[in-house]
C-alpha atoms as a PDB file:
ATOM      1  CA  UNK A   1      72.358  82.973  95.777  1.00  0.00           C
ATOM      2  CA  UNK A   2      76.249  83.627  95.473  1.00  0.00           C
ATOM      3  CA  UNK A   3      76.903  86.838  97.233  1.00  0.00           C
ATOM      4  CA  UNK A   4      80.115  87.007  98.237  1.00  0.00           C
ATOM      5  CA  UNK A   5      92.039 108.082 115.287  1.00  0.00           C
ATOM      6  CA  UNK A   6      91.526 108.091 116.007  1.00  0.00           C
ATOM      7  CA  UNK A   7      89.458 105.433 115.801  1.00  0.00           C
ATOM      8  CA  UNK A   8      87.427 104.907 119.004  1.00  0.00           C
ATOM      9  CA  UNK A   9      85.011 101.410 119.823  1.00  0.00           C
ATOM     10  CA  UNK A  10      82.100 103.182 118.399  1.00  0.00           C
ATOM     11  CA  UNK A  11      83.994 103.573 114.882  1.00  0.00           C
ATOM     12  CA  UNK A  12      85.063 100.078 115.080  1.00  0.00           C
ATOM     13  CA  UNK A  13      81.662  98.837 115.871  1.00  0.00           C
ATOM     14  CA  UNK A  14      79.935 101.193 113.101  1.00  0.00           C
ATOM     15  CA  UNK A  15      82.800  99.610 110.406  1.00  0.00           C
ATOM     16  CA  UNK A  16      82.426  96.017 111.538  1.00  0.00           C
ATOM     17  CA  UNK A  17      78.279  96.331 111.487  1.00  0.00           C
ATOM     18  CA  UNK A  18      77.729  98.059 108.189  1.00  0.00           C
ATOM     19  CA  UNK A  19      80.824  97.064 106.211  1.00  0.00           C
ATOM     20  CA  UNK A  20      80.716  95.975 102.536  1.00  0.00           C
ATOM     21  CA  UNK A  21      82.326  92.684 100.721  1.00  0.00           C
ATOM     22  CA  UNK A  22      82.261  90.294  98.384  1.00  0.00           C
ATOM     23  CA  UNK A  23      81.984  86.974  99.661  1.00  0.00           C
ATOM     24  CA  UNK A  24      79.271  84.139  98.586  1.00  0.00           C
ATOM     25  CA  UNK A  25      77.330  81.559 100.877  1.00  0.00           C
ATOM     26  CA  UNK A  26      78.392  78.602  98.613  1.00  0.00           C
ATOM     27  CA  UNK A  27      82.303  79.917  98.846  1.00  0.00           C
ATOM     28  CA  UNK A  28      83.710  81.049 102.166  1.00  0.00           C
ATOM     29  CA  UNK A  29      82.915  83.562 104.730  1.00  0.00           C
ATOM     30  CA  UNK A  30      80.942  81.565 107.154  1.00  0.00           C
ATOM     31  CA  UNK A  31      79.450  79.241 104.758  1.00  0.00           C
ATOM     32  CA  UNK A  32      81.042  75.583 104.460  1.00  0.00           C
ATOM     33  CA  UNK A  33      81.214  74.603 100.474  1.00  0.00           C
ATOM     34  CA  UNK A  34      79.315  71.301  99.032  1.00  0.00           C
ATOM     35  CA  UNK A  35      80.864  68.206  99.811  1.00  0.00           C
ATOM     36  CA  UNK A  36      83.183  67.170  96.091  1.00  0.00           C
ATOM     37  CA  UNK A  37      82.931  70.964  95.119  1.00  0.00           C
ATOM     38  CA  UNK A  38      85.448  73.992  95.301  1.00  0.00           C
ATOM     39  CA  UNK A  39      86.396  77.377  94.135  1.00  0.00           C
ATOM     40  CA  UNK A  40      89.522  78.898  93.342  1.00  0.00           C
ATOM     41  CA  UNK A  41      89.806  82.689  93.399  1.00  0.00           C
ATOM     42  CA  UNK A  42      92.727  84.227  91.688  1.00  0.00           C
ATOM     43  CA  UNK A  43      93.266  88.035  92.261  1.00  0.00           C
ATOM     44  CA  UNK A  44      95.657  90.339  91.066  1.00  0.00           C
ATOM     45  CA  UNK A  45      96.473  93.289  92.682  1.00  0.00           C
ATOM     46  CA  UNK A  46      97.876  97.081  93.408  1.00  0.00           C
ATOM     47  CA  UNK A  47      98.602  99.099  96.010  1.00  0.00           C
ATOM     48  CA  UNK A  48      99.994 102.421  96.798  1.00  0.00           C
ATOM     49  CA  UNK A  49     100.927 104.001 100.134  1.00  0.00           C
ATOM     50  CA  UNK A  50     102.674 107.801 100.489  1.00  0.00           C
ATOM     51  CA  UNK A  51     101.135 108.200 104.209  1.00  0.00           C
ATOM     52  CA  UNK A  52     100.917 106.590 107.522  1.00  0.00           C
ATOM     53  CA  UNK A  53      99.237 106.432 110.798  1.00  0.00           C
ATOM     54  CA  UNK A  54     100.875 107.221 113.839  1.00  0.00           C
ATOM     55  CA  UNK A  55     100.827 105.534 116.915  1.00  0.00           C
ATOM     56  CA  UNK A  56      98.384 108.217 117.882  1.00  0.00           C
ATOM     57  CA  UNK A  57      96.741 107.179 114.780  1.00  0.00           C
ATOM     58  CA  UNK A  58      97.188 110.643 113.138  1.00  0.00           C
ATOM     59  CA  UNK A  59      97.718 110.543 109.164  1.00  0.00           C
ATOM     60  CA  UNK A  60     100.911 111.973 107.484  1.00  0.00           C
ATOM     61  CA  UNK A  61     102.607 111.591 104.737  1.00  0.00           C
ATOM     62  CA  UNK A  62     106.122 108.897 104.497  1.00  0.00           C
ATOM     63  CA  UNK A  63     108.352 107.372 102.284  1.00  0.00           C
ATOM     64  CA  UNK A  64     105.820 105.844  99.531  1.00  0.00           C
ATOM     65  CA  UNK A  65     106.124 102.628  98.202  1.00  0.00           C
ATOM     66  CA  UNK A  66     103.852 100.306  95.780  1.00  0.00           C
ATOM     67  CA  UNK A  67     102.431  96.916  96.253  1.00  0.00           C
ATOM     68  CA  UNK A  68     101.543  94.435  93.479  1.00  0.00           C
ATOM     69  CA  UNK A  69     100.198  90.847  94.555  1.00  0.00           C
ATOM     70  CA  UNK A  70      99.113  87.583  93.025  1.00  0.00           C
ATOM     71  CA  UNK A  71      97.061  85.410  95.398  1.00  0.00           C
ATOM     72  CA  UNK A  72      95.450  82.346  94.732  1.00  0.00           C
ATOM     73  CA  UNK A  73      92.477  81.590  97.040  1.00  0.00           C
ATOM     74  CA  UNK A  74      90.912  77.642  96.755  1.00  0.00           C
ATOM     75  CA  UNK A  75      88.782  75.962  99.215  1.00  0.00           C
ATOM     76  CA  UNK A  76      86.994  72.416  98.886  1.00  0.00           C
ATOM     77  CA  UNK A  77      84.600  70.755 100.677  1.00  0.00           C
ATOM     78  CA  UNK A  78      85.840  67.540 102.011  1.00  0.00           C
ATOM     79  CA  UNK A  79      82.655  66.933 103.503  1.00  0.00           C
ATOM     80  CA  UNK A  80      79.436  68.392 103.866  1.00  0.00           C
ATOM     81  CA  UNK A  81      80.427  70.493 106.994  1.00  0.00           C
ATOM     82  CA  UNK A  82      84.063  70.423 106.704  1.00  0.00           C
ATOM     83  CA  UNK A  83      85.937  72.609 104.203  1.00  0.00           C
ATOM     84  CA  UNK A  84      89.388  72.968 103.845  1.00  0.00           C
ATOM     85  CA  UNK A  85      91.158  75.790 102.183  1.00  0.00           C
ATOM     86  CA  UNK A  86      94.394  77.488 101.424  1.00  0.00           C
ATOM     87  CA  UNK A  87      96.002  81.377 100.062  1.00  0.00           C
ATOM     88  CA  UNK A  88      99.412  81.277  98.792  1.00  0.00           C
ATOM     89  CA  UNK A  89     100.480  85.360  98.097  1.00  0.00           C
ATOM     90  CA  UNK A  90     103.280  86.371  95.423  1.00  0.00           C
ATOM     91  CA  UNK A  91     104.385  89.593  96.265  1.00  0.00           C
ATOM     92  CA  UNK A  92     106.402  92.569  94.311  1.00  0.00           C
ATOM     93  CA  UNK A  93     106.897  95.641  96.818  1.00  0.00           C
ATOM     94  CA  UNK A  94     109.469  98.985  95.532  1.00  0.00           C
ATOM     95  CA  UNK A  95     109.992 100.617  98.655  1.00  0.00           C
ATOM     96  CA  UNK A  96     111.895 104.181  99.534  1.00  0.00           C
ATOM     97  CA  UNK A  97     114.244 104.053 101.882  1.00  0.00           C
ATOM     98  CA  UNK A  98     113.431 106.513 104.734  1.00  0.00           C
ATOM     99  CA  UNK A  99     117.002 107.863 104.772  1.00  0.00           C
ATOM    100  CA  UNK A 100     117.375 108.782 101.038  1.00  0.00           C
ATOM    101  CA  UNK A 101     119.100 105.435 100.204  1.00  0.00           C
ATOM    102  CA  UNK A 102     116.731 105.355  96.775  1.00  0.00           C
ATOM    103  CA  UNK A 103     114.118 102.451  96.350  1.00  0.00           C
ATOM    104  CA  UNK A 104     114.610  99.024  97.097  1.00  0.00           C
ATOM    105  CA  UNK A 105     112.428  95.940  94.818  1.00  0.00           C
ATOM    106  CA  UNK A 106     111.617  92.863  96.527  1.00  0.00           C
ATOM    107  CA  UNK A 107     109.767  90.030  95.616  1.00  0.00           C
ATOM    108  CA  UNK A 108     109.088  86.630  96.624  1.00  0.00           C
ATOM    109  CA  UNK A 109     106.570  84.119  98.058  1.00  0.00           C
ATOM    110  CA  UNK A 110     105.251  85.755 100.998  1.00  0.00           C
ATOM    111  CA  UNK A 111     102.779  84.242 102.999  1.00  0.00           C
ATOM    112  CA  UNK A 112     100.892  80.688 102.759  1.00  0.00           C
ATOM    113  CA  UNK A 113      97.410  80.072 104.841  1.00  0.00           C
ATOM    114  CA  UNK A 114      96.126  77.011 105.485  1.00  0.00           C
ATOM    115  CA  UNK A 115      93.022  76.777 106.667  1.00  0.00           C
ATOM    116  CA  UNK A 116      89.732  74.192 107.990  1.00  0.00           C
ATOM    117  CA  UNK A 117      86.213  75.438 108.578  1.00  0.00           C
ATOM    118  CA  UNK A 118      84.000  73.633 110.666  1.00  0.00           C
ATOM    119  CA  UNK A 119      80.420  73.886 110.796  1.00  0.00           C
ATOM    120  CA  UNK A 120      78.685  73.863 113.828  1.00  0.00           C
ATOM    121  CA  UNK A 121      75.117  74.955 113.304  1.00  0.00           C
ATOM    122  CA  UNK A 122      72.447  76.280 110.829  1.00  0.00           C
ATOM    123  CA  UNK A 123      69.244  76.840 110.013  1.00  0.00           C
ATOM    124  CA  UNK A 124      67.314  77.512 106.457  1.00  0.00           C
ATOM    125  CA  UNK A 125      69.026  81.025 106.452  1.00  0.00           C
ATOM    126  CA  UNK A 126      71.743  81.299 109.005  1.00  0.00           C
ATOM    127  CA  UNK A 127      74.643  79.468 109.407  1.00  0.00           C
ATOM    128  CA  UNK A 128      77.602  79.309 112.270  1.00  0.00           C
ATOM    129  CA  UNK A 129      81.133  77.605 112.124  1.00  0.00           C
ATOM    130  CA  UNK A 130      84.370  77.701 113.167  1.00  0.00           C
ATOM    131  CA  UNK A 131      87.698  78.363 111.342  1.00  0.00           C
ATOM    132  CA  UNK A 132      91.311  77.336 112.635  1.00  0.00           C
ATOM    133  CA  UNK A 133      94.252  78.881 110.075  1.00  0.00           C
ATOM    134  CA  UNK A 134      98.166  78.559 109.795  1.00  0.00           C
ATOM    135  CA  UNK A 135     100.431  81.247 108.442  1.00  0.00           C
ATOM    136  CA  UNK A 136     103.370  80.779 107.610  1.00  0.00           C
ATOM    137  CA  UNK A 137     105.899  83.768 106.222  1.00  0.00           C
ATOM    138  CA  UNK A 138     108.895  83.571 103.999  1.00  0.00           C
ATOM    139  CA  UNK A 139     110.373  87.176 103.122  1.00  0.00           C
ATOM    140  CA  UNK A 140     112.048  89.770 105.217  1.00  0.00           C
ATOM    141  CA  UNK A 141     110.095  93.020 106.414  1.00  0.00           C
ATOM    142  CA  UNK A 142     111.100  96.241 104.254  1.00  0.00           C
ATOM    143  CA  UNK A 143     112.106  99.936 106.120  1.00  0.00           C
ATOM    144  CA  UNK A 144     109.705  99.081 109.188  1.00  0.00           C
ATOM    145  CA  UNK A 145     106.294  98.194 107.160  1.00  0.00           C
ATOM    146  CA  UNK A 146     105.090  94.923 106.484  1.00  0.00           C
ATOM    147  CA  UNK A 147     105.725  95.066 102.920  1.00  0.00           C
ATOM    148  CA  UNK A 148     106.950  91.563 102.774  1.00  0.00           C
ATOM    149  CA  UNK A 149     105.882  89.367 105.803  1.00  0.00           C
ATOM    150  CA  UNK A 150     108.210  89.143 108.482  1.00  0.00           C
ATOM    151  CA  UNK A 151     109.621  84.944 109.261  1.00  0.00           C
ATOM    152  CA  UNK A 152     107.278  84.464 111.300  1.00  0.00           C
ATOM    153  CA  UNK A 153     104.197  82.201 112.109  1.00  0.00           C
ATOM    154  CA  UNK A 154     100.617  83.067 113.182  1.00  0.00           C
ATOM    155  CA  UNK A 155      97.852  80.882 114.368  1.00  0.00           C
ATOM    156  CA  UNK A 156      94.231  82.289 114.386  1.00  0.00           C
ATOM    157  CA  UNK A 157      90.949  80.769 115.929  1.00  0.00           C
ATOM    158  CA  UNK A 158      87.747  82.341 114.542  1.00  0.00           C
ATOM    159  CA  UNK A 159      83.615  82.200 114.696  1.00  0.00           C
ATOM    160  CA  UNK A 160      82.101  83.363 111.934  1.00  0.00           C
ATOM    161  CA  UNK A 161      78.278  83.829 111.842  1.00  0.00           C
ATOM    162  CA  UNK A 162      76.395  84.386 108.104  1.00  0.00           C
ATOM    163  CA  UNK A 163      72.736  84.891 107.585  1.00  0.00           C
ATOM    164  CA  UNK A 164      71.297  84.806 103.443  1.00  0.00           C
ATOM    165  CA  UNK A 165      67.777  85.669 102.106  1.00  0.00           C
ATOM    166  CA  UNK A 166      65.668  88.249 100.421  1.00  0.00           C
ATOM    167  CA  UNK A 167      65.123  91.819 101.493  1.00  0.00           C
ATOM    168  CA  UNK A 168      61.406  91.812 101.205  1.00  0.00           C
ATOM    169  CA  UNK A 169      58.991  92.911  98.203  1.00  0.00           C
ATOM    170  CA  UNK A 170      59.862  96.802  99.244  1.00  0.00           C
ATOM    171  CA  UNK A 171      63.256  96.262  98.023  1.00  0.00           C
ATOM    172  CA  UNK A 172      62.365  94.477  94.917  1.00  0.00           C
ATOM    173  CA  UNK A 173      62.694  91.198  96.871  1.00  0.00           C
ATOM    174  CA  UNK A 174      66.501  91.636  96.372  1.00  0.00           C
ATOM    175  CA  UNK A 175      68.646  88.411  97.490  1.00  0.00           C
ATOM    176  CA  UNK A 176      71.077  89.497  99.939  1.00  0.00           C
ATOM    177  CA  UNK A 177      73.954  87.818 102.752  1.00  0.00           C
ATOM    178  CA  UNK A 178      75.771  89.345 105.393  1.00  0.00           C
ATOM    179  CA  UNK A 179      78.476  87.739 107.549  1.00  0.00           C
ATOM    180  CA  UNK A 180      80.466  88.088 110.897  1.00  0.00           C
ATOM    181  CA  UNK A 181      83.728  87.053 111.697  1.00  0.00           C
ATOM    182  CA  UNK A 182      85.465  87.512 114.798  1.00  0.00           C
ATOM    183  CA  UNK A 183      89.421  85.643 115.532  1.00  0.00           C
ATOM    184  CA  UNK A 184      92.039  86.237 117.725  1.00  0.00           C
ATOM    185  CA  UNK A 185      95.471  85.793 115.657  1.00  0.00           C
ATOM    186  CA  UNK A 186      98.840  84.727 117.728  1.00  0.00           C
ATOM    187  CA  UNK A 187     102.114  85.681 116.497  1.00  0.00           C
ATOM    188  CA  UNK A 188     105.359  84.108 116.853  1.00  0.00           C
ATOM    189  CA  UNK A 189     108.863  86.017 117.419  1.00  0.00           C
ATOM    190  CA  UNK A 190     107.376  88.277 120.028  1.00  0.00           C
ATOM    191  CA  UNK A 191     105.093  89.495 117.661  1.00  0.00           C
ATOM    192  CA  UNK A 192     102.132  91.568 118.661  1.00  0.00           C
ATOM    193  CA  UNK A 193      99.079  89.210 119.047  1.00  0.00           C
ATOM    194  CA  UNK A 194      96.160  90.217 117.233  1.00  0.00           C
ATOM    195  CA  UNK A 195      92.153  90.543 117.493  1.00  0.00           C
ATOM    196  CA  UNK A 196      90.377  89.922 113.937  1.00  0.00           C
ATOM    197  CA  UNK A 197      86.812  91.895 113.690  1.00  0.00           C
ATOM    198  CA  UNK A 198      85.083  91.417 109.623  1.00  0.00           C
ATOM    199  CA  UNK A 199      82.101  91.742 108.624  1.00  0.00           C
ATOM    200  CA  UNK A 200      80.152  91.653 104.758  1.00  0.00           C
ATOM    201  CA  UNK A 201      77.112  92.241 103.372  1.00  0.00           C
ATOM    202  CA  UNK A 202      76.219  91.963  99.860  1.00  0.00           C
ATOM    203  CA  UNK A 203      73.394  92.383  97.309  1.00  0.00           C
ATOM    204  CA  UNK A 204      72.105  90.891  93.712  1.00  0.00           C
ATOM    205  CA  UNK A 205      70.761  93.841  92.456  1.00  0.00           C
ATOM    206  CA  UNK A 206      70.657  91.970  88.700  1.00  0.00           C
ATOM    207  CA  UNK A 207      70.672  88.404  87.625  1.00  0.00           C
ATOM    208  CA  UNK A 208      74.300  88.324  87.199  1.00  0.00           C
ATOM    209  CA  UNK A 209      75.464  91.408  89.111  1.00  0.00           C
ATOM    210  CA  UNK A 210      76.275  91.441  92.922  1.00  0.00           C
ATOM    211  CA  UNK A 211      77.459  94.456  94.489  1.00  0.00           C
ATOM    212  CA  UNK A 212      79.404  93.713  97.536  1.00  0.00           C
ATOM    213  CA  UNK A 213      81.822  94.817 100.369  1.00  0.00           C
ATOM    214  CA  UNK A 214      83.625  94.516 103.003  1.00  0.00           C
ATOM    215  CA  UNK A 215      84.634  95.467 106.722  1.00  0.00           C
ATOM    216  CA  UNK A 216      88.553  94.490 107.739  1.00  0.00           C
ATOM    217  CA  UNK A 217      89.825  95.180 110.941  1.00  0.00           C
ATOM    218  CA  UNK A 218      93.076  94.564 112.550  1.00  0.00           C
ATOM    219  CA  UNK A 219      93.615  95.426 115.681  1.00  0.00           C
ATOM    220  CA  UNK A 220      96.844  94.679 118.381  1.00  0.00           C
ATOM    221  CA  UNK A 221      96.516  93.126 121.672  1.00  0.00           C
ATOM    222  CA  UNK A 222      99.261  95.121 122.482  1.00  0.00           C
ATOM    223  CA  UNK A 223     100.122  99.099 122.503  1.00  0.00           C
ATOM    224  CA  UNK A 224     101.035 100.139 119.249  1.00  0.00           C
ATOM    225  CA  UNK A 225     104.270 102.418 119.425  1.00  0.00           C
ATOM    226  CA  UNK A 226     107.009 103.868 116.445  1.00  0.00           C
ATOM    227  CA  UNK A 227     109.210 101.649 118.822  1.00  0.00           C
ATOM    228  CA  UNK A 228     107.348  97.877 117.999  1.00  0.00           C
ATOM    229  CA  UNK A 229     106.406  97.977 114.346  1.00  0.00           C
ATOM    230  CA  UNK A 230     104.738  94.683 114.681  1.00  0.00           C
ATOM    231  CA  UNK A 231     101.679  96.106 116.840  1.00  0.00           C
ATOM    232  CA  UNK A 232      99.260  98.161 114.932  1.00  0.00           C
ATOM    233  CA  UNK A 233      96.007  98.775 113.945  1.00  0.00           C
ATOM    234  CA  UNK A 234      94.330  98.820 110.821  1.00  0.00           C
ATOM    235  CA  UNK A 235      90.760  99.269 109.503  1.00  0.00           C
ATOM    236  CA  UNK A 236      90.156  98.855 105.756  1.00  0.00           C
ATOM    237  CA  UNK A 237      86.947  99.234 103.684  1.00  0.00           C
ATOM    238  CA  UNK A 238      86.389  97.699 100.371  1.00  0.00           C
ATOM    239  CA  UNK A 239      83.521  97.731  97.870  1.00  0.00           C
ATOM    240  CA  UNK A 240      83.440  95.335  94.032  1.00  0.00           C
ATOM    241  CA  UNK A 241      81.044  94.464  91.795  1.00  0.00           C
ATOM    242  CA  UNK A 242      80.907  90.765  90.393  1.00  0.00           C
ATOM    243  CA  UNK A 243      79.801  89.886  87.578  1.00  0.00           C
ATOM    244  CA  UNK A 244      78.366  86.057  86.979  1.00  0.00           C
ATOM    245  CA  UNK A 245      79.605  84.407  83.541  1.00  0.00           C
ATOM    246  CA  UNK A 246      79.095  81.283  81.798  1.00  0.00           C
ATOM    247  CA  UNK A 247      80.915  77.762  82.620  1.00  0.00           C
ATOM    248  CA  UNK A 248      80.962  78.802  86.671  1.00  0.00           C
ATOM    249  CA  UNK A 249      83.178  81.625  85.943  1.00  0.00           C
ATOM    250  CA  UNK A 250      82.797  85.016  88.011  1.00  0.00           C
ATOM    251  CA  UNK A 251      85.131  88.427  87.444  1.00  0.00           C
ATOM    252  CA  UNK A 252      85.250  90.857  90.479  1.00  0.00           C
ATOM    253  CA  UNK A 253      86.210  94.406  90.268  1.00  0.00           C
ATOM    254  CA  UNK A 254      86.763  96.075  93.445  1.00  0.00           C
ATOM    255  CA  UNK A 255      88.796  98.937  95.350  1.00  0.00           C
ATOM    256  CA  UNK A 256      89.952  99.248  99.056  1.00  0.00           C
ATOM    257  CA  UNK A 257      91.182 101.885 101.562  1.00  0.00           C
ATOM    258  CA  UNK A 258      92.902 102.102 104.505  1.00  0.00           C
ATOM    259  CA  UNK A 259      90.998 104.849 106.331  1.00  0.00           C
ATOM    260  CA  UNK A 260      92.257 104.330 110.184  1.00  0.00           C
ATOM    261  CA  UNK A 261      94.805 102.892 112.079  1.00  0.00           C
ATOM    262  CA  UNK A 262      98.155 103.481 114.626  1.00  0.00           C
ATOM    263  CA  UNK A 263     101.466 102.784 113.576  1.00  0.00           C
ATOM    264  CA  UNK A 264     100.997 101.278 110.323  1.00  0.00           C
ATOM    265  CA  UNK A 265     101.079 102.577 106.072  1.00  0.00           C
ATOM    266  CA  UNK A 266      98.286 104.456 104.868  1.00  0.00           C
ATOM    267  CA  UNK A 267      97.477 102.897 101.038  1.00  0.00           C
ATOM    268  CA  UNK A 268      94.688 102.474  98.619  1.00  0.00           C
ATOM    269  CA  UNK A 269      94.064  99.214  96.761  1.00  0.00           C
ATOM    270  CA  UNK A 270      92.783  98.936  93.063  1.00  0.00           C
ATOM    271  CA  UNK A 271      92.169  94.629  92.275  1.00  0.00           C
ATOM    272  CA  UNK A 272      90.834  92.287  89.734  1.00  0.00           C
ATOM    273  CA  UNK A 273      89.990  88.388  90.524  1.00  0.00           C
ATOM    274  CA  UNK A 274      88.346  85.570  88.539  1.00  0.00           C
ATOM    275  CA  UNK A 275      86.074  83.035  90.446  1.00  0.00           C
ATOM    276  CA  UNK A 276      86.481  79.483  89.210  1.00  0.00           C
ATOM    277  CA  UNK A 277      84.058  77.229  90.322  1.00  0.00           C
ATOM    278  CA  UNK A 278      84.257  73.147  90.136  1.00  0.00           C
END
């Protein structure tokens, strides 16, 4: 199969459980990729903010800005149980200024990830691994949002736990995968350190056609406040279809929102990616 606040613990829990993504056991998530084989993912994307979340985590609206990005994902599998990966991110954000001094256009490089998962056990239909991943940042923040990535460096160590099967003959014997991810992200520059809760689950409901989702949730080790714009919290949804084609080629059509969080931009996400598989 290739699948892919105020907001309390109990909403955390609830998005983290029975989120939605698109994520495949033979690409990332928890699963390691065949060794000599790889995939490269290449999304394009938009976004749009006119609201935030306070550090209460109520929702108002702001200064709006818009968000387009080009990311390339690729991962390989050195070995069997060893695959390493990375995600450079071109970004283009026009911002307004939030004292009337018009819009402001940046663009740049803004982020590189480089990644290693580790296997560590599995069985015919669950596997568990370990990830360790290096950020590195390029391009200044814009007007107190993280528009483009602050100079800084992060450092994440994460679990991830994926099971993959069929639903049962009262489902149409549906193939299906679901995955867990937990990290804990440190930031350089006095940064606010992070905790890293995902979750997916996905379904081919057709031959060629998996519909698929995800849970992403951010969440600062320390208090987020108006005064320390790097802590904050964010919890995002998203939901795509994918759609198998000839010569190992996949196109994914999804949407995400931003429907929780304290101290942070309040935007909607609208993306396109082609899976390349070799």
């Amino acid at each position: 199969m290739t699948p892919v606040r105020k907001a309390g613990p109990t909403a955390l829990i609830l998005a983290t459980l029975f989120g939605l993504c698109l994520y495949s056991p033979q690409s990332f998530a928890a699963w390691t990729q065949p060794r000599g084989e790889g995939l490269v993912i290449t999304t394009f994307s938009t976004y749009h903010a006119d609201a935030r979340f306070d550090a209460l985590g109520g929702r108002a609206e702001a200064g709006g800005y818009t968000k387009q990005e080009v990311s390339a994902y690729g991962v390989y599998g050195l070995t069997a149980a060893l695959t390493l990966g990375a995600q450079p991110v071109f970004t283009r954000v026009r911002a307004n200024s939030p004292a009337g001094g018009g819009r402001r256009t940046l663009s740049g490089v803004t982020q590189m990830e480089i990644f290693a998962r580790q296997r560590m056990a599995y069985g015919e239909d669950w596997i568990f691994s370990a990830q360790a991943l290096v950020k590195f940042s390029g391009q200044d923040a814009v007007d107190r949002e993280p528009l483009l990535e602050s100079n800084r460096r992060e450092m994440e160590a994460r679990l991830l736990y994926g099971r993959s099967g069929r639903l049962g003959k009262t489902l149409r014997d549906l193939e299906y995968f679901s995955s867990v991810e937990t990290g804990l992200r440190a930031r350089s520059n006095d940064a606010a350190d992070q905790w890293r809760a995902d979750a997916a689950v996905g379904v081919r409901f057709r031959k060629h056609y998996q519909l698929i989702g995800q849970s992403i949730n951010s969440i600062s080790l320390r208090r987020a406040e108006d005064s320390d714009p790097s802590a904050f919290d964010l919890y995002k949804a998203q939901i795509s279809l994918l759609r198998d084609l000839p010569g190992k080629i996949s196109v994914q059509l999804g949407a995400s929102r931003e429907y929780a969080g304290r101290n942070i931009s309040a935007g909607d996400t609208l993306f396109i990616a082609i899976w390349s598989r070799f």
